[in-house]
N, C-alpha and C. Protein backbone atom coordinates (compact mmCIF):
# COMPACT_ATOMS: atom_id res chain seq x y z
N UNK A 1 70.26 -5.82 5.75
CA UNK A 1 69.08 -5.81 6.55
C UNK A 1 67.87 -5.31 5.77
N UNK A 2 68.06 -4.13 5.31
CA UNK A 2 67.22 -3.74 4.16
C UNK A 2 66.49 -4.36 2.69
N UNK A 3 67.26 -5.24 2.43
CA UNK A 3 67.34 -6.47 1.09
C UNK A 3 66.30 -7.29 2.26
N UNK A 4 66.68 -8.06 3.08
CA UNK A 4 66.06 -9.00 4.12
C UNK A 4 64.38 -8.42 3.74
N UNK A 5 64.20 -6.97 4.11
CA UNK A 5 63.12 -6.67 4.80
C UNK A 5 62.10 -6.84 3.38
N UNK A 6 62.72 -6.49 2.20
CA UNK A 6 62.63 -6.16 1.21
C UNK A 6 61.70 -8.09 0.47
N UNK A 7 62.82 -8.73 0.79
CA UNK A 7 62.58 -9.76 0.22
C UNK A 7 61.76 -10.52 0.79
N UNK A 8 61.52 -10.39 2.24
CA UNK A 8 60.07 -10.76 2.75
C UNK A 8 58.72 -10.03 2.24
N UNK A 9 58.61 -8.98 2.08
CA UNK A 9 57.47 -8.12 1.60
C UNK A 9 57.36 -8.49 0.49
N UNK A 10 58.33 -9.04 -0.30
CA UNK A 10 58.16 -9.57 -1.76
C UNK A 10 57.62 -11.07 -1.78
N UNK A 11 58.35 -12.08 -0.64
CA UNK A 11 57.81 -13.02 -0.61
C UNK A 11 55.91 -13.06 -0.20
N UNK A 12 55.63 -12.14 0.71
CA UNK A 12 54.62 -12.25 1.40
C UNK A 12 53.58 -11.59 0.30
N UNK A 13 53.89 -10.57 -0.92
CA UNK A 13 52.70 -10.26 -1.84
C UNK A 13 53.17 -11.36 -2.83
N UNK A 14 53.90 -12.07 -3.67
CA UNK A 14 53.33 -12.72 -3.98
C UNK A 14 52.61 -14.42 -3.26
N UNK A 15 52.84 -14.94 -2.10
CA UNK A 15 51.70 -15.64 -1.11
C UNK A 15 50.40 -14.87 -1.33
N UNK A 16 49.91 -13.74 -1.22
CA UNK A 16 48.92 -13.09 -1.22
C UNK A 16 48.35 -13.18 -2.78
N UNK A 17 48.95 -12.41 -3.78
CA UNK A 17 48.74 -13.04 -5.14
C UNK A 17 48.25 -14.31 -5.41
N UNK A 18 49.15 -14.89 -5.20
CA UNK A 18 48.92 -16.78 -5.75
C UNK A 18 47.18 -16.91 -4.70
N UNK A 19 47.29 -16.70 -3.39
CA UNK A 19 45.93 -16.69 -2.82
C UNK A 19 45.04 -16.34 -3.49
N UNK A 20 44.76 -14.85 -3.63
CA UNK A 20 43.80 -14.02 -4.44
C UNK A 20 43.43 -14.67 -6.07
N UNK A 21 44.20 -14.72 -6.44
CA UNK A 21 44.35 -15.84 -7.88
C UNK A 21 43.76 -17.10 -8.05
N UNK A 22 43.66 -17.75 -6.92
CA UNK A 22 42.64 -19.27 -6.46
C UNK A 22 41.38 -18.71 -6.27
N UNK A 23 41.67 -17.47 -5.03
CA UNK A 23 39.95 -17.68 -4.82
C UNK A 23 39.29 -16.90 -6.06
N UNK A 24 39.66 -16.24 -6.84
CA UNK A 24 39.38 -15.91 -8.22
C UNK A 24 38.76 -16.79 -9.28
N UNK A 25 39.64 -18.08 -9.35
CA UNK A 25 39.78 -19.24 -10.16
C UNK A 25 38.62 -20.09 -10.03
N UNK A 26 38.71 -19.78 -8.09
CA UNK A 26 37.03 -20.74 -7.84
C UNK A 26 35.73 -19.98 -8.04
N UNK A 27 35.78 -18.76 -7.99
CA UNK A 27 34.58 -18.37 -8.45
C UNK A 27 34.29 -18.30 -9.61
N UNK A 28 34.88 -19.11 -10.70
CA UNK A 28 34.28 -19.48 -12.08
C UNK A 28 33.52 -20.85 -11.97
N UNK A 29 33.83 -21.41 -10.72
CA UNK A 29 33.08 -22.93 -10.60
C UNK A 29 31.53 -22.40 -10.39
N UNK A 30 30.51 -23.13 -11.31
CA UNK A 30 29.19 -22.91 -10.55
C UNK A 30 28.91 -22.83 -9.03
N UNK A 31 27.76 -21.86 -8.68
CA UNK A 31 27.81 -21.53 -6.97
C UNK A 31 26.08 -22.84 -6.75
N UNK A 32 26.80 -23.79 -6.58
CA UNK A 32 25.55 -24.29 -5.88
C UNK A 32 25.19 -23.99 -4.61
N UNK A 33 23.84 -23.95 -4.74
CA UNK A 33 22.80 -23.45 -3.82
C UNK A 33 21.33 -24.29 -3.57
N UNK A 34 21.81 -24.40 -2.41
CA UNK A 34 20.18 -25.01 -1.79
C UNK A 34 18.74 -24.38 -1.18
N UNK A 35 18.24 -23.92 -1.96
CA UNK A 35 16.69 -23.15 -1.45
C UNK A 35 15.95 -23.73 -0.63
N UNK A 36 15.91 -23.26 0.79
CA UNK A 36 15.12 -24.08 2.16
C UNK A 36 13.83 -22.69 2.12
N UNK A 37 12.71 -23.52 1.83
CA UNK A 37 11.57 -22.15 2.21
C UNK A 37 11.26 -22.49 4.51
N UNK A 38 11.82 -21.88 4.54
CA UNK A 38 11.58 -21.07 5.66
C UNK A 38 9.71 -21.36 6.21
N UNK A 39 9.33 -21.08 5.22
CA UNK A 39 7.81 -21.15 5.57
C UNK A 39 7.22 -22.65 5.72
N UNK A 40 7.66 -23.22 5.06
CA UNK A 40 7.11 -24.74 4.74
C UNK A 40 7.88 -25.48 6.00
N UNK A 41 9.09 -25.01 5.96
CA UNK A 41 10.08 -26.03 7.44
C UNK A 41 8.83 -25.74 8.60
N UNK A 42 8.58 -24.19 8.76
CA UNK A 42 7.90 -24.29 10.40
C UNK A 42 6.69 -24.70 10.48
N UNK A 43 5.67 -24.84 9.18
CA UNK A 43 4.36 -25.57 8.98
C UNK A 43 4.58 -26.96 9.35
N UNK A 44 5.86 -27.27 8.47
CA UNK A 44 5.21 -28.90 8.85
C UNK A 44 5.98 -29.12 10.06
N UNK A 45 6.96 -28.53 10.96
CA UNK A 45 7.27 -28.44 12.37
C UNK A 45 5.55 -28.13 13.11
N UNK A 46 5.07 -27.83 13.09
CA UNK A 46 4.05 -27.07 13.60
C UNK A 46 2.58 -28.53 14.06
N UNK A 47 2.83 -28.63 11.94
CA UNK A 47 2.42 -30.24 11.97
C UNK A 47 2.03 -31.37 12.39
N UNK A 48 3.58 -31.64 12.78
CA UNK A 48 3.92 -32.89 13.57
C UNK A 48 3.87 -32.72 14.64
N UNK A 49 3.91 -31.51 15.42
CA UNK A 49 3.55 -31.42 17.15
C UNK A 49 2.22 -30.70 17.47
N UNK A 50 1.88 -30.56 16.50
CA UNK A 50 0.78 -29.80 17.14
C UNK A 50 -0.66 -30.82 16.83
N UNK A 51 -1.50 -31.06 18.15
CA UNK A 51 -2.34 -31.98 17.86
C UNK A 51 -3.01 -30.99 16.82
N UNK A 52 -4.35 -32.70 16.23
CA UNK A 52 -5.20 -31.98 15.09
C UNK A 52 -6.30 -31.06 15.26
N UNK A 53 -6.85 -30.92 16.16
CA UNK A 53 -7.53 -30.02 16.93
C UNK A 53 -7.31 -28.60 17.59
N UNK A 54 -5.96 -28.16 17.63
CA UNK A 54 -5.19 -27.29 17.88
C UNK A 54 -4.62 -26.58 16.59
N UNK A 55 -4.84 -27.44 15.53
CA UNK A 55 -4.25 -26.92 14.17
C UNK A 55 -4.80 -25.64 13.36
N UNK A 56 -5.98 -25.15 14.10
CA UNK A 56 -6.65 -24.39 13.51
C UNK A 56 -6.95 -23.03 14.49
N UNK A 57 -5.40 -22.92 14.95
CA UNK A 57 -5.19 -21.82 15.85
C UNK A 57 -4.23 -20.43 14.85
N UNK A 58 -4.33 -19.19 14.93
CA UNK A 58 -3.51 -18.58 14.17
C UNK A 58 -2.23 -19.06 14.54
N UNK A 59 -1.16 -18.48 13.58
CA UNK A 59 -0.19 -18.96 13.79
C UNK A 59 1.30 -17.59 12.99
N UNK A 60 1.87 -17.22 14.05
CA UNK A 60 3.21 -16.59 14.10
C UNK A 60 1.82 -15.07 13.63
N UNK A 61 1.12 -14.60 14.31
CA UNK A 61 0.41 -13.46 14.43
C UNK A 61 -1.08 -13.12 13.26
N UNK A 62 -0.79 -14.48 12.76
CA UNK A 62 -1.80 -14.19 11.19
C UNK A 62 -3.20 -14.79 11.47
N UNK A 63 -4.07 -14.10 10.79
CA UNK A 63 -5.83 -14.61 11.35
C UNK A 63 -6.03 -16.35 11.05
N UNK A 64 -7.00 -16.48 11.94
CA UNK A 64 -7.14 -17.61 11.40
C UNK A 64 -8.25 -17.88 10.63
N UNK A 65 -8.09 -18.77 9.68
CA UNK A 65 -9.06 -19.26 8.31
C UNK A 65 -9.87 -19.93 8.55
N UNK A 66 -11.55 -19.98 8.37
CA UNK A 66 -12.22 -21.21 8.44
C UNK A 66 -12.24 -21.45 6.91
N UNK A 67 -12.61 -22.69 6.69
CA UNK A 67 -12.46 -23.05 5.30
C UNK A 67 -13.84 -22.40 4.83
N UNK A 68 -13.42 -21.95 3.20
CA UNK A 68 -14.52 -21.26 2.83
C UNK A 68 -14.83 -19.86 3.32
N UNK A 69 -14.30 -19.01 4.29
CA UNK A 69 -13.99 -17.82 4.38
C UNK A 69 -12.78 -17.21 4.02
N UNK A 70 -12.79 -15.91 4.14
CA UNK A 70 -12.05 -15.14 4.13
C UNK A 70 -10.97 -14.70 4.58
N UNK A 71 -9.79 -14.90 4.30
CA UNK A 71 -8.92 -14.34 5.28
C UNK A 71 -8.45 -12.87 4.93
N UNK A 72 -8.79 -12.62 5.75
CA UNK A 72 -8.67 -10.79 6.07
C UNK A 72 -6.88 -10.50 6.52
N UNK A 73 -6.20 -9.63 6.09
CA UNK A 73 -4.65 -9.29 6.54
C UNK A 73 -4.62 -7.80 7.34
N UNK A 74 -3.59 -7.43 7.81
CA UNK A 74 -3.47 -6.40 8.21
C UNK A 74 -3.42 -5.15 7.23
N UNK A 75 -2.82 -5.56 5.96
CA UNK A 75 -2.14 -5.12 4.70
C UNK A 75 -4.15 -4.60 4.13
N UNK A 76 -5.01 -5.75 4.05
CA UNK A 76 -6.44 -5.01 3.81
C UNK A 76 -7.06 -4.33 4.37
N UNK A 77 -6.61 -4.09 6.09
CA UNK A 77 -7.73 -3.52 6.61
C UNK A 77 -6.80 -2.10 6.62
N UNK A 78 -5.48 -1.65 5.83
CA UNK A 78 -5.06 -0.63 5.92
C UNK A 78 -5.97 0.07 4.65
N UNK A 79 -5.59 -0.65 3.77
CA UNK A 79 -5.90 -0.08 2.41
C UNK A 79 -7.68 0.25 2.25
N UNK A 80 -8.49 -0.45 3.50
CA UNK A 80 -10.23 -0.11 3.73
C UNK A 80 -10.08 1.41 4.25
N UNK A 81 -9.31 1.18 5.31
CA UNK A 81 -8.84 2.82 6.14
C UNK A 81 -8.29 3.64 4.94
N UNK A 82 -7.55 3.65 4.19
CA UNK A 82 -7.26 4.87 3.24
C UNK A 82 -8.16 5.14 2.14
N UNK A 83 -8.58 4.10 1.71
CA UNK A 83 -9.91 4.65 0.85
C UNK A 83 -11.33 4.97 1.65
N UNK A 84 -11.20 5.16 2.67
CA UNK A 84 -11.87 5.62 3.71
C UNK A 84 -11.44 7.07 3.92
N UNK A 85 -10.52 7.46 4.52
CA UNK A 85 -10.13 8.65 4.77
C UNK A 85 -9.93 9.38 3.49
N UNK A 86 -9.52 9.17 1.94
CA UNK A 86 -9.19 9.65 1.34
C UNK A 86 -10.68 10.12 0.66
N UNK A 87 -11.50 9.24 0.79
CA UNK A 87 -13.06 9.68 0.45
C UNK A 87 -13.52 10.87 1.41
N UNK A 88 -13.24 10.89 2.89
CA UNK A 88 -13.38 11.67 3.79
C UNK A 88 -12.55 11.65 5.01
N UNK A 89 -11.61 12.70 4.55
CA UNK A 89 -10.86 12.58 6.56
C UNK A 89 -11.55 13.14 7.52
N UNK A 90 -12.65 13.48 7.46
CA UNK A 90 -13.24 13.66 9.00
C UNK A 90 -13.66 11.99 9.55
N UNK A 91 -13.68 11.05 8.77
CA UNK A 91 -14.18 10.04 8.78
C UNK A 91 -13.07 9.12 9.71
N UNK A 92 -11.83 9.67 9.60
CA UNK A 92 -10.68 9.14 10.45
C UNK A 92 -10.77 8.79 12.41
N UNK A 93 -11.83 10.00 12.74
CA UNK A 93 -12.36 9.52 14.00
C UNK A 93 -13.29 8.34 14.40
N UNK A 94 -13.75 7.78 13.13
CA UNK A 94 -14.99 6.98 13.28
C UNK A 94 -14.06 5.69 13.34
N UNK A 95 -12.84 5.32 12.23
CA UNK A 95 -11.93 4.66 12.10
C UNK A 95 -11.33 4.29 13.52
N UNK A 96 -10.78 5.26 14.22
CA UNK A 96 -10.33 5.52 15.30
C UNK A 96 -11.40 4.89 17.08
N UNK A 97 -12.41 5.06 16.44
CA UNK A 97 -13.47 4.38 17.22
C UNK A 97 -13.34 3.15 17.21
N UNK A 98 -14.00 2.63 15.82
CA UNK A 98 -13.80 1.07 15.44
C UNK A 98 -12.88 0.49 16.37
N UNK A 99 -11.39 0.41 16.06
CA UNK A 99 -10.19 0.25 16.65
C UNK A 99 -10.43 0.58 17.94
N UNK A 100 -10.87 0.85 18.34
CA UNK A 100 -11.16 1.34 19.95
C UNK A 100 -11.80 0.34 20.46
N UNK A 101 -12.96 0.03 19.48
CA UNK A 101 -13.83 -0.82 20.41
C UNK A 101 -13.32 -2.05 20.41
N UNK A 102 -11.88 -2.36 19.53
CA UNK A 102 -11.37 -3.78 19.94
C UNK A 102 -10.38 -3.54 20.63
N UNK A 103 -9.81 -2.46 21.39
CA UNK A 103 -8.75 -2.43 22.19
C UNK A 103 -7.92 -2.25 21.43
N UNK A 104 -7.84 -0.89 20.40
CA UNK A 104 -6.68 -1.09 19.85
C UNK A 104 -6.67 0.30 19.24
N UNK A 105 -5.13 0.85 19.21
CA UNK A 105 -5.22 1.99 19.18
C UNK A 105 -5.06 2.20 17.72
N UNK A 106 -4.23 1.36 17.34
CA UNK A 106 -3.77 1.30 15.92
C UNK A 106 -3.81 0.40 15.30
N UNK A 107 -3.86 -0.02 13.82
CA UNK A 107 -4.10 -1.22 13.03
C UNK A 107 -2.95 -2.37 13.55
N UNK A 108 -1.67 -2.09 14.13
CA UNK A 108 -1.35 -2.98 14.18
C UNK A 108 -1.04 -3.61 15.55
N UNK A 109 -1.97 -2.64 16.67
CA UNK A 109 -2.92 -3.30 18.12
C UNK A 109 -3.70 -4.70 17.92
N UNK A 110 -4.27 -4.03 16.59
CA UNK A 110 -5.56 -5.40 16.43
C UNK A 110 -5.13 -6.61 16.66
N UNK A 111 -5.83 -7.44 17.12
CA UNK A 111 -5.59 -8.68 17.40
C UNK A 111 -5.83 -9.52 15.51
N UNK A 112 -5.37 -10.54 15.38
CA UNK A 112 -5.67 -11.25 13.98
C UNK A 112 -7.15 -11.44 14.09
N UNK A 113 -7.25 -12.52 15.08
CA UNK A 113 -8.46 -12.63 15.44
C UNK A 113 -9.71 -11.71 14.82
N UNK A 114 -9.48 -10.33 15.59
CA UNK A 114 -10.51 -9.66 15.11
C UNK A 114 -11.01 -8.72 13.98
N UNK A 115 -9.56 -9.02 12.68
CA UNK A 115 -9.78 -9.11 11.72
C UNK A 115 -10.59 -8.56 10.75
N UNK A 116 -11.51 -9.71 10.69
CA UNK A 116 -12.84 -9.93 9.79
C UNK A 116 -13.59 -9.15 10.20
N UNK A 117 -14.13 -9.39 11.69
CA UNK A 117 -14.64 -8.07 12.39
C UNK A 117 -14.35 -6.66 12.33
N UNK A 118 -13.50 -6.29 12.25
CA UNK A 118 -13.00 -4.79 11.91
C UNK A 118 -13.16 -4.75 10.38
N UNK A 119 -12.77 -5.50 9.42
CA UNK A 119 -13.56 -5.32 8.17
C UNK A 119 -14.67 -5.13 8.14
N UNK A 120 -15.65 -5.66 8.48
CA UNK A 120 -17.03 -5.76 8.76
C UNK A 120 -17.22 -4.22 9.22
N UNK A 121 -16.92 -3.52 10.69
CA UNK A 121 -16.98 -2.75 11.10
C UNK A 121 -17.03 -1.32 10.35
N UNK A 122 -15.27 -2.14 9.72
CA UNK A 122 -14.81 -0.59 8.65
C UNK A 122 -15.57 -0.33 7.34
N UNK A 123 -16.09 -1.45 6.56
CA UNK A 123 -17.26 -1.37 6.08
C UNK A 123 -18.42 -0.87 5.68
N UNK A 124 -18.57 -0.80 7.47
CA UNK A 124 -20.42 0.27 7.38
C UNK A 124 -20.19 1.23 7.54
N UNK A 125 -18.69 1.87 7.07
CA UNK A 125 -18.63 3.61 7.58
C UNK A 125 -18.59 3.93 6.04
C-alpha cells in the first residue's frame, strides 16, 4: 500500500517536471507582442461618431484647444501656484480666492474649461 502511495507521488512529480520543463522550453521562443495605443483607438472612436462641429469639445476631462492657442494643463497651473507660494506663502490666500471665483476649491475642482483663465488670473498675483 505504501510502494502504491509512493509510486503515484513519483509518477505525479515527474508529470509536473516534464510540464515545468515545456513551459520553460517555450519561454526561449520570442514573446510577440502587439502595441495598441489606447489613446489613438478612442480619438479616432470619438472621430467617427462624433459630428464635425462637436469635435472641438474637451474630451475625457482635458481643456479644450483653439488652434493657435494655448493649451493650459492641470500639471501648469500647479507648478504657477508653487512658484507662487514659494516666492510668498501669504500669497496662498489670494490663490485660494482665484479658485474660488471659479467654483473651486482646489486645482483639481477646476473645470478644464477654465483653465487659461485661472492662468491668466494666477498670473497677475
Amino acid at each position: 500500500m505504501l510502494e502504491e502511495k509512493i509510486d503515484k507521488l513519483t509518477a505525479a512529480i515527474e508529470t509536473l517536471t516534464a510540464a515545468i520543463n515545456e513551459m520553460i522550453h517555450g519561454l526561449n521562443e520570442p514573446i510577440r507582442m502587439t502595441v495598441v495605443d489606447p489613446a489613438n483607438q478612442v480619438l479616432n472612436a470619438i472621430d467617427s461618431q462624433t459630428p464635425p462641429e462637436a469635435q472641438g469639445e474637451a474630451i475625457a476631462g482635458q481643456p479644450i484647444s483653439e488652434p493657435g492657442s494655448e493649451t493650459v494643463t492641470i500639471d501648469d497651473l500647479q507648478k504657477i501656484c508653487m512658484e507662487i507660494v514659494r516666492k510668498n506663502k501669504s500669497d496662498k490666500t489670494k490663490i485660494k480666492t482665484i479658485l474660488n471665483s471659479f467654483g473651486a476649491d482646489l486645482l483639481k475642482d477646476l473645470k478644464p474649461a477654465d483653465y487659461s483663465k485661472a492662468k491668466a488670473a494666477l498670473g497677475a498675483i
